[in-house]
Protein backbone atom coordinates (compact mmCIF):
# COMPACT_ATOMS: atom_id res chain seq x y z
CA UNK A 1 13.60 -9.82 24.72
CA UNK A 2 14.97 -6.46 23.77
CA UNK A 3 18.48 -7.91 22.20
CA UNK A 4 16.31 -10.87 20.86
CA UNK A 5 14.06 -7.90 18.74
CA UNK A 6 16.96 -6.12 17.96
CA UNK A 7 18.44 -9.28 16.27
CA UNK A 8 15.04 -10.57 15.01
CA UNK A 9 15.30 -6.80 13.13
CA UNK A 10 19.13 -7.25 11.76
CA UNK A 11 18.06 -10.67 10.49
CA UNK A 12 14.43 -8.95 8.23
CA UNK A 13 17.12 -6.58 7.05
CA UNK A 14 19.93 -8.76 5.98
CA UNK A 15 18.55 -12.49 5.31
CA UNK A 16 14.98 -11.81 4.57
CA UNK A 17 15.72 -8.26 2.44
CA UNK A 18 12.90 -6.91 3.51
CA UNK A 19 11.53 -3.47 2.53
CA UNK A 20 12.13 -1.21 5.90
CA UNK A 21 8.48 -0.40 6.06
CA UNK A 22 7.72 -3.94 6.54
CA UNK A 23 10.51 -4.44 9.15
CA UNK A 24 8.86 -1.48 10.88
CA UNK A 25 5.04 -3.14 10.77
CA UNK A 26 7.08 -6.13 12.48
CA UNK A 27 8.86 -4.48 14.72
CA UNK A 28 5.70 -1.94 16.20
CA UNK A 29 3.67 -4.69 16.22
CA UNK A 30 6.62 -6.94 18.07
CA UNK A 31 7.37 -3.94 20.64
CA UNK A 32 3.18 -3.11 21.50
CA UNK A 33 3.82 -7.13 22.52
CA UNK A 34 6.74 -6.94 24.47
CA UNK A 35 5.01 -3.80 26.06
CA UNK A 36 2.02 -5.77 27.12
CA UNK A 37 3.69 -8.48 28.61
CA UNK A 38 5.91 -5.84 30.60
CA UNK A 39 2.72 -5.26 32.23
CA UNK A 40 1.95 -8.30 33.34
CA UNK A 41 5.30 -8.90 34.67
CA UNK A 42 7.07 -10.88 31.78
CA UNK A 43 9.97 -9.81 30.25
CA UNK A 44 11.51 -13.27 29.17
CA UNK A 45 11.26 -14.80 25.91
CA UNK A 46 10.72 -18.27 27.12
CA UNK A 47 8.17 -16.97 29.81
CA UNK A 48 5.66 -15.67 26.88
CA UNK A 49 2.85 -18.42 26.70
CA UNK A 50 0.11 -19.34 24.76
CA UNK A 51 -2.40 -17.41 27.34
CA UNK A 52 -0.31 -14.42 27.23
CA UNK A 53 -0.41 -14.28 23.83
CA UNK A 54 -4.30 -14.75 23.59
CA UNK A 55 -4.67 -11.76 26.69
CA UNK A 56 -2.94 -9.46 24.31
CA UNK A 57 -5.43 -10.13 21.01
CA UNK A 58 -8.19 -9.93 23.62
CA UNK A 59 -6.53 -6.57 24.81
CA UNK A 60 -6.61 -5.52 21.19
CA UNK A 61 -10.49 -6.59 20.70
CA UNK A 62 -11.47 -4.76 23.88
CA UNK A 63 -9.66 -1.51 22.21
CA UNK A 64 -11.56 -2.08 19.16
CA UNK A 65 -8.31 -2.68 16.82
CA UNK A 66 -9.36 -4.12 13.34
CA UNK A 67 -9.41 -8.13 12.84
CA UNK A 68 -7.08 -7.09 9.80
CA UNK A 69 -4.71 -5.22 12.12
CA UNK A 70 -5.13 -8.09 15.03
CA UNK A 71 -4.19 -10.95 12.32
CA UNK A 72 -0.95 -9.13 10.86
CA UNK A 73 -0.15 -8.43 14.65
CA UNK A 74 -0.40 -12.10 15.28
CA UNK A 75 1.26 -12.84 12.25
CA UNK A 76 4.26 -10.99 13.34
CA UNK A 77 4.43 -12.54 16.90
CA UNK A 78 4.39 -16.11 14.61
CA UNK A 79 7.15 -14.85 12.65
CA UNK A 80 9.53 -13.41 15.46
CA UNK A 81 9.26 -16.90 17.55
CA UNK A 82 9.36 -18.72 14.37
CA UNK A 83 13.03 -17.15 14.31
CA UNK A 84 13.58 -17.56 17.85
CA UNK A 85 13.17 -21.02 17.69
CA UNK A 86 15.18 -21.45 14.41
CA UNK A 87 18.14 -19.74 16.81
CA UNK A 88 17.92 -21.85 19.35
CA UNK A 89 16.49 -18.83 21.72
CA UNK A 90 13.21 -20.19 22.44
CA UNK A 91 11.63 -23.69 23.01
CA UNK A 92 7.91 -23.12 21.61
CA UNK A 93 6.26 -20.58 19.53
CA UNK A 94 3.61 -19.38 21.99
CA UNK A 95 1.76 -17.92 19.06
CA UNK A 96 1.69 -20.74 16.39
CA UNK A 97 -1.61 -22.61 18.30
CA UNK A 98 -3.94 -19.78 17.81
CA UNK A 99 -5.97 -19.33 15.25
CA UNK A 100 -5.55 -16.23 12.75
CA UNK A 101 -9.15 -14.58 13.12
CA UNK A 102 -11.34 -13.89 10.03
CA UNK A 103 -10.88 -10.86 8.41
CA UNK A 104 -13.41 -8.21 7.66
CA UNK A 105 -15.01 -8.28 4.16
CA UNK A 106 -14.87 -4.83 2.64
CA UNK A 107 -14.79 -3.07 -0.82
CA UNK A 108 -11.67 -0.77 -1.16
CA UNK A 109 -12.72 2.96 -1.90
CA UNK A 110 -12.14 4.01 -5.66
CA UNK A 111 -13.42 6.31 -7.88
CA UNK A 112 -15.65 6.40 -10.73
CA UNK A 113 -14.31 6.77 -14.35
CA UNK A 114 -15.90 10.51 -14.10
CA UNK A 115 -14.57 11.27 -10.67
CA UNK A 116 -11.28 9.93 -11.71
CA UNK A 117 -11.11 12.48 -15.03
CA UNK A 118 -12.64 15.12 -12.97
CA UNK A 119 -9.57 14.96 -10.39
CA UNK A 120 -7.06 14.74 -13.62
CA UNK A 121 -8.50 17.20 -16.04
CA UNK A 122 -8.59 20.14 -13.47
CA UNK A 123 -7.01 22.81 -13.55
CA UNK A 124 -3.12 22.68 -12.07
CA UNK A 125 -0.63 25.09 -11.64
CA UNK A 126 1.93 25.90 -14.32
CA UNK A 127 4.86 26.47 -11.61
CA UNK A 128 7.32 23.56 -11.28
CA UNK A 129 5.22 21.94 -8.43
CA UNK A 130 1.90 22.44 -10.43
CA UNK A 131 3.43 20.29 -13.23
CA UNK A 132 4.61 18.25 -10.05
CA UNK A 133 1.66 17.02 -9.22
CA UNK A 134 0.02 16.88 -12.21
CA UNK A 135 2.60 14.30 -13.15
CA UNK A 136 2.10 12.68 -9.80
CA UNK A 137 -1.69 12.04 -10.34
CA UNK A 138 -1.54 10.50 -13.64
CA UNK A 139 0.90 8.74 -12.72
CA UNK A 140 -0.32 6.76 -9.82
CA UNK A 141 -3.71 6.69 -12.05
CA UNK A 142 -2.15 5.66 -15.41
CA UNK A 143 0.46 2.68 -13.42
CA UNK A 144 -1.27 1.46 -10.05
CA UNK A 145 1.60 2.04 -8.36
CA UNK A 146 1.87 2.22 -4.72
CA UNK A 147 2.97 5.73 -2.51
CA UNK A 148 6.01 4.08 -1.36
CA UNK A 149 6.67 3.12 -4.95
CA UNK A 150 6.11 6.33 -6.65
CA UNK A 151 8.03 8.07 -3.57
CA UNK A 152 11.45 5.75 -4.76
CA UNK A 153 10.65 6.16 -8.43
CA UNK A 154 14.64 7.35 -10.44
CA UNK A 155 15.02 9.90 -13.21
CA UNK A 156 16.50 6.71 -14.77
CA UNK A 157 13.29 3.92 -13.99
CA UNK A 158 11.44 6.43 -16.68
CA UNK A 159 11.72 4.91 -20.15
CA UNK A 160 10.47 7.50 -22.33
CA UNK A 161 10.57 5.57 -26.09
CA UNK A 162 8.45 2.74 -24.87
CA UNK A 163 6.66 4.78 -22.20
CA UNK A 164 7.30 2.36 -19.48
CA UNK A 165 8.57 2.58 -15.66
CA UNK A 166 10.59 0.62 -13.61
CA UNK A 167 9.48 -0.01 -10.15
CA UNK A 168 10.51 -1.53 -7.32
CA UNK A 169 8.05 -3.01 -5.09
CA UNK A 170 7.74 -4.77 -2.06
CA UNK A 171 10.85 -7.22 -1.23
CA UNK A 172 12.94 -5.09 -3.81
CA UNK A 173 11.40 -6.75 -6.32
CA UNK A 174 11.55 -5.13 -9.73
CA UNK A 175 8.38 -4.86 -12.27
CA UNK A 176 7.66 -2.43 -15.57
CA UNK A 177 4.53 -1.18 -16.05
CA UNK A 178 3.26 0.69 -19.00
CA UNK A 179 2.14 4.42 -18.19
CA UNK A 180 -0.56 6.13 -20.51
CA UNK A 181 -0.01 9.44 -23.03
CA UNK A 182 -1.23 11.44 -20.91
CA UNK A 183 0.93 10.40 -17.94
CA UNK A 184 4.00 10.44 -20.34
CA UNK A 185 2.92 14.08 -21.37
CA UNK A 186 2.30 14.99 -17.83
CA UNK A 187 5.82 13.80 -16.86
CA UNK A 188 7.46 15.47 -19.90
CA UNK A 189 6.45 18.61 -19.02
CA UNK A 190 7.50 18.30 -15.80
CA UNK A 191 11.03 17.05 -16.32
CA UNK A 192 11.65 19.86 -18.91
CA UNK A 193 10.94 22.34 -16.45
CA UNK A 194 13.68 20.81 -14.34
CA UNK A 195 15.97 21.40 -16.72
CA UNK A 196 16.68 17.55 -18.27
CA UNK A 197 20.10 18.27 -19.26
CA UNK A 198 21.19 18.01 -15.55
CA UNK A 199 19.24 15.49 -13.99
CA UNK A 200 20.99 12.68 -13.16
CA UNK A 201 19.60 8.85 -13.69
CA UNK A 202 19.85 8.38 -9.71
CA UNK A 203 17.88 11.48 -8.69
CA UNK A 204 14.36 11.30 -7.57
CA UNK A 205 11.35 11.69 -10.07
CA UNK A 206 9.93 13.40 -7.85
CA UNK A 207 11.19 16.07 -5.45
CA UNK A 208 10.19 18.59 -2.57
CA UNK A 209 10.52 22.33 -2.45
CA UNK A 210 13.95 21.79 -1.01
CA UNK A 211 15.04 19.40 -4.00
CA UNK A 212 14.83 15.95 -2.35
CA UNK A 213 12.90 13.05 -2.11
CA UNK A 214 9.15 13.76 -2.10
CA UNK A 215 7.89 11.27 0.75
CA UNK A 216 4.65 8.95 1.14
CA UNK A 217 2.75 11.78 3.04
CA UNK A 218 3.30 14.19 0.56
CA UNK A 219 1.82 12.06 -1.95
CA UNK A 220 -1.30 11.66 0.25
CA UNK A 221 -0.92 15.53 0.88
CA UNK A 222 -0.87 16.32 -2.98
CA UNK A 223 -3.85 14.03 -3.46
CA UNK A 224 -5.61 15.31 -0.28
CA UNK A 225 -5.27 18.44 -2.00
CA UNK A 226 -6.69 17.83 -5.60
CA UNK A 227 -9.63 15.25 -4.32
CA UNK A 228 -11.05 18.51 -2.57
CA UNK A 229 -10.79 21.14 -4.96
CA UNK A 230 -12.90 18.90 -7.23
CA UNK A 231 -15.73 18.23 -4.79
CA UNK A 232 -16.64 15.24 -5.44
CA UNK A 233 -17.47 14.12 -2.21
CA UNK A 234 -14.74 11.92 -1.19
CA UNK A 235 -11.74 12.06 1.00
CA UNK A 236 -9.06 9.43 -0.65
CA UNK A 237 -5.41 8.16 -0.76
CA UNK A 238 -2.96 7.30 -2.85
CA UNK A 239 -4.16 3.80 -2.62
CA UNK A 240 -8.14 4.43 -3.82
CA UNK A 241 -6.30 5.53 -6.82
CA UNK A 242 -4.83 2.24 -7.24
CA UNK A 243 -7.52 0.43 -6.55
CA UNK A 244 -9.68 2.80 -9.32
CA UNK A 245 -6.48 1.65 -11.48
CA UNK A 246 -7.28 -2.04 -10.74
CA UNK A 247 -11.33 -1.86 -11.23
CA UNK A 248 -10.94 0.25 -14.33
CA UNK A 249 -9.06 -2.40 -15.88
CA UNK A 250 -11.29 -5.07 -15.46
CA UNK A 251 -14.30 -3.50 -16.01
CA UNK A 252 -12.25 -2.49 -19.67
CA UNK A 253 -11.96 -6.19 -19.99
CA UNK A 254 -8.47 -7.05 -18.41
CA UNK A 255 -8.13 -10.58 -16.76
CA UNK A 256 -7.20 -11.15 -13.24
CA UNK A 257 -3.86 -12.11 -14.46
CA UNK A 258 -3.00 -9.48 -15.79
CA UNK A 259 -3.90 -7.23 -13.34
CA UNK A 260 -2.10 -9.22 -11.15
CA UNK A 261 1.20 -8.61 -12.93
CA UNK A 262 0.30 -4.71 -13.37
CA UNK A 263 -0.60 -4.29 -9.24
CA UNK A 264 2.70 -6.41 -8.71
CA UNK A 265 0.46 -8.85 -6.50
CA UNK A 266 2.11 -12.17 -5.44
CA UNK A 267 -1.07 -13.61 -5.37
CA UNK A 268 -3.47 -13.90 -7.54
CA UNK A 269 -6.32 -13.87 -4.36
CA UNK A 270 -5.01 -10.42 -3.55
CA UNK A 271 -6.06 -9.29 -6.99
CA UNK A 272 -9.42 -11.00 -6.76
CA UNK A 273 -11.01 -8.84 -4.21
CA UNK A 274 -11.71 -6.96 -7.73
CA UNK A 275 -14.36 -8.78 -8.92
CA UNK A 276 -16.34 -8.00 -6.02
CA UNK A 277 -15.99 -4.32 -6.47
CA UNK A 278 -17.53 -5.34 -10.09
CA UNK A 279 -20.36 -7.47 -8.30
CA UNK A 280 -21.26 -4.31 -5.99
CA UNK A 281 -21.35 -1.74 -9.17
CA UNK A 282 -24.24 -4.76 -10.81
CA UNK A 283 -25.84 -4.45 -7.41
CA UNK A 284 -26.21 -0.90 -7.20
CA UNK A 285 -27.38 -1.06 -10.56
CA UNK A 286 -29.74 -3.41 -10.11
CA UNK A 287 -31.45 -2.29 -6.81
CA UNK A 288 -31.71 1.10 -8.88
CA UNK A 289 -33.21 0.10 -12.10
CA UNK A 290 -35.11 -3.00 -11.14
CA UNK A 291 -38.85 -2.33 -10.31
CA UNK A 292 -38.91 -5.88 -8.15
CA UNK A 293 -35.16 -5.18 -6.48
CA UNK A 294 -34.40 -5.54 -3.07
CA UNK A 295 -34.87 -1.76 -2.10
CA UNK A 296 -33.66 -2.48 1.38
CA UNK A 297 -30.41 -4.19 0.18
């Protein structure tokens, strides 16, 4: 099973040109597999079965692992004997029977138009790193974009005439997104204080203290850091600032499609879990201003 991961892993790389955090999901969710069969004394491909495969998800309900986590856990084991299979390795795909569970309904965190302007128009530092993250937050506020997107962001994806920035998304695939006057200004300053006439078109946006590539966790870190010194109340990511990206647009009127195309969403059902966040605002509203409303909602 080990050589058979190994290959399953050369093959997401090479054929399916995957991004390598996806290969990882696959692979950690592959390996806690192979781990749990270990235990029960099964370390051969073809000697995974259906009830071995159903022991593990319970295994994973008894440890109180999401549904969402359990299905893309499932999903992987699918994909790795769908591959198997399609080598020749393995006779069945022990997985394929059983049924992906339901998912968990639930409303992404975001912020509030207010909370959103109070975390941009605070005060930042006027050091390089100041005008850093400054940039950083309107940014990921003014595009949508993902952590792992902004963390891979180019000097040269910036298009400063039309205001617009390349980005490439999951599966390498390529988008451009408009980005708002502030974001531009926020970014301008910035890049002047790192001297523009050097940069190169192939050097990060955005850097660390030691001149590389600013990773995903420091983006949560610098957006850890601002959400607090606001005190608003909430603890959030880099990904409750997409999502305020996403429900800020529609409640401005933007269609699904749209959206769709902004978020870089292959599906259009992906996108849709915004109108819900719309239909939970009208909710709130309602059981607040409506003497006959369902208090106990």
């Amino acid at each position: 099973m080990e050589e058979a991961i190994s290959d399953f892993s050369r093959y997401m790389k090479t054929e399916r040109n995957l991004s390598l955090h996806t290969v990882r999901s696959y692979l950690s969710d592959i390996r806690q597999f192979q781990s749990f069969a270990r235990e029960q004394g099964v370390v051969s491909i073809n000697a995974v079965n259906v009830e071995l495969v159903r022991a593990f998800l319970a295994h994973l309900y008894l440890q109180k692992v999401k549904r969402v986590t359990i299905a893309r856990k499932l999903s992987s084991l699918k994909a790795f004997y769908r591959y198997l299979m399609r080598e020749g390795r393995a006779r069945t795909n022990p997985a394929q029977p059983i049924q992906t569970p339901k998912r968990e309904r639930y409303l992404p965190v975001f912020l509030s138009v207010d909370e959103a302007f109070a975390l941009l128009d605070q005060a930042f530092g006027d050091d390089l790193f100041g005008l850093r993250d400054r940039a950083i937050l309107e940014t990921l506020y003014s595009s949508g974009i993902r952590a792992a997107e902004l963390s891979g962001l180019n000097v040269g994806d910036l298009q400063v005439d039309s205001s617009l920035l390349k980005i490439r998304g999951k599966g390498k695939k390529e988008r451009i997104v408009p980005l708002g006057k502030p974001a531009m200004e926020a970014l301008a300053r910035y890049l002047d204080r790192r001297d523009p006439g050097t940069l190169k078109r192939d050097e990060p946006l955005f850097v660390n203290r030691s001149g590389g590539r600013l990773t995903t966790r420091s983006v949560a870190r610098v957006v850890d850091k601002y959400t607090a010194a606001t005190g608003i109340g909430k603890r959030i990511s880099p990904h409750a600032l997409r999502h305020s990206f996403a429900t800020h647009l529609l409640d401005g009127g933007a269609d699904l499609r749209s959206i769709q195309e902004l978020l870089g969403h292959e599906s259009l059902s992906t996108t849709q879990k915004y109108t819900s966040l719309g239909v939970a605002k009208l909710l709130e509203v309602y059981d607040k201003s409506h003497p006959r409303a369902r208090k106990e909602r």
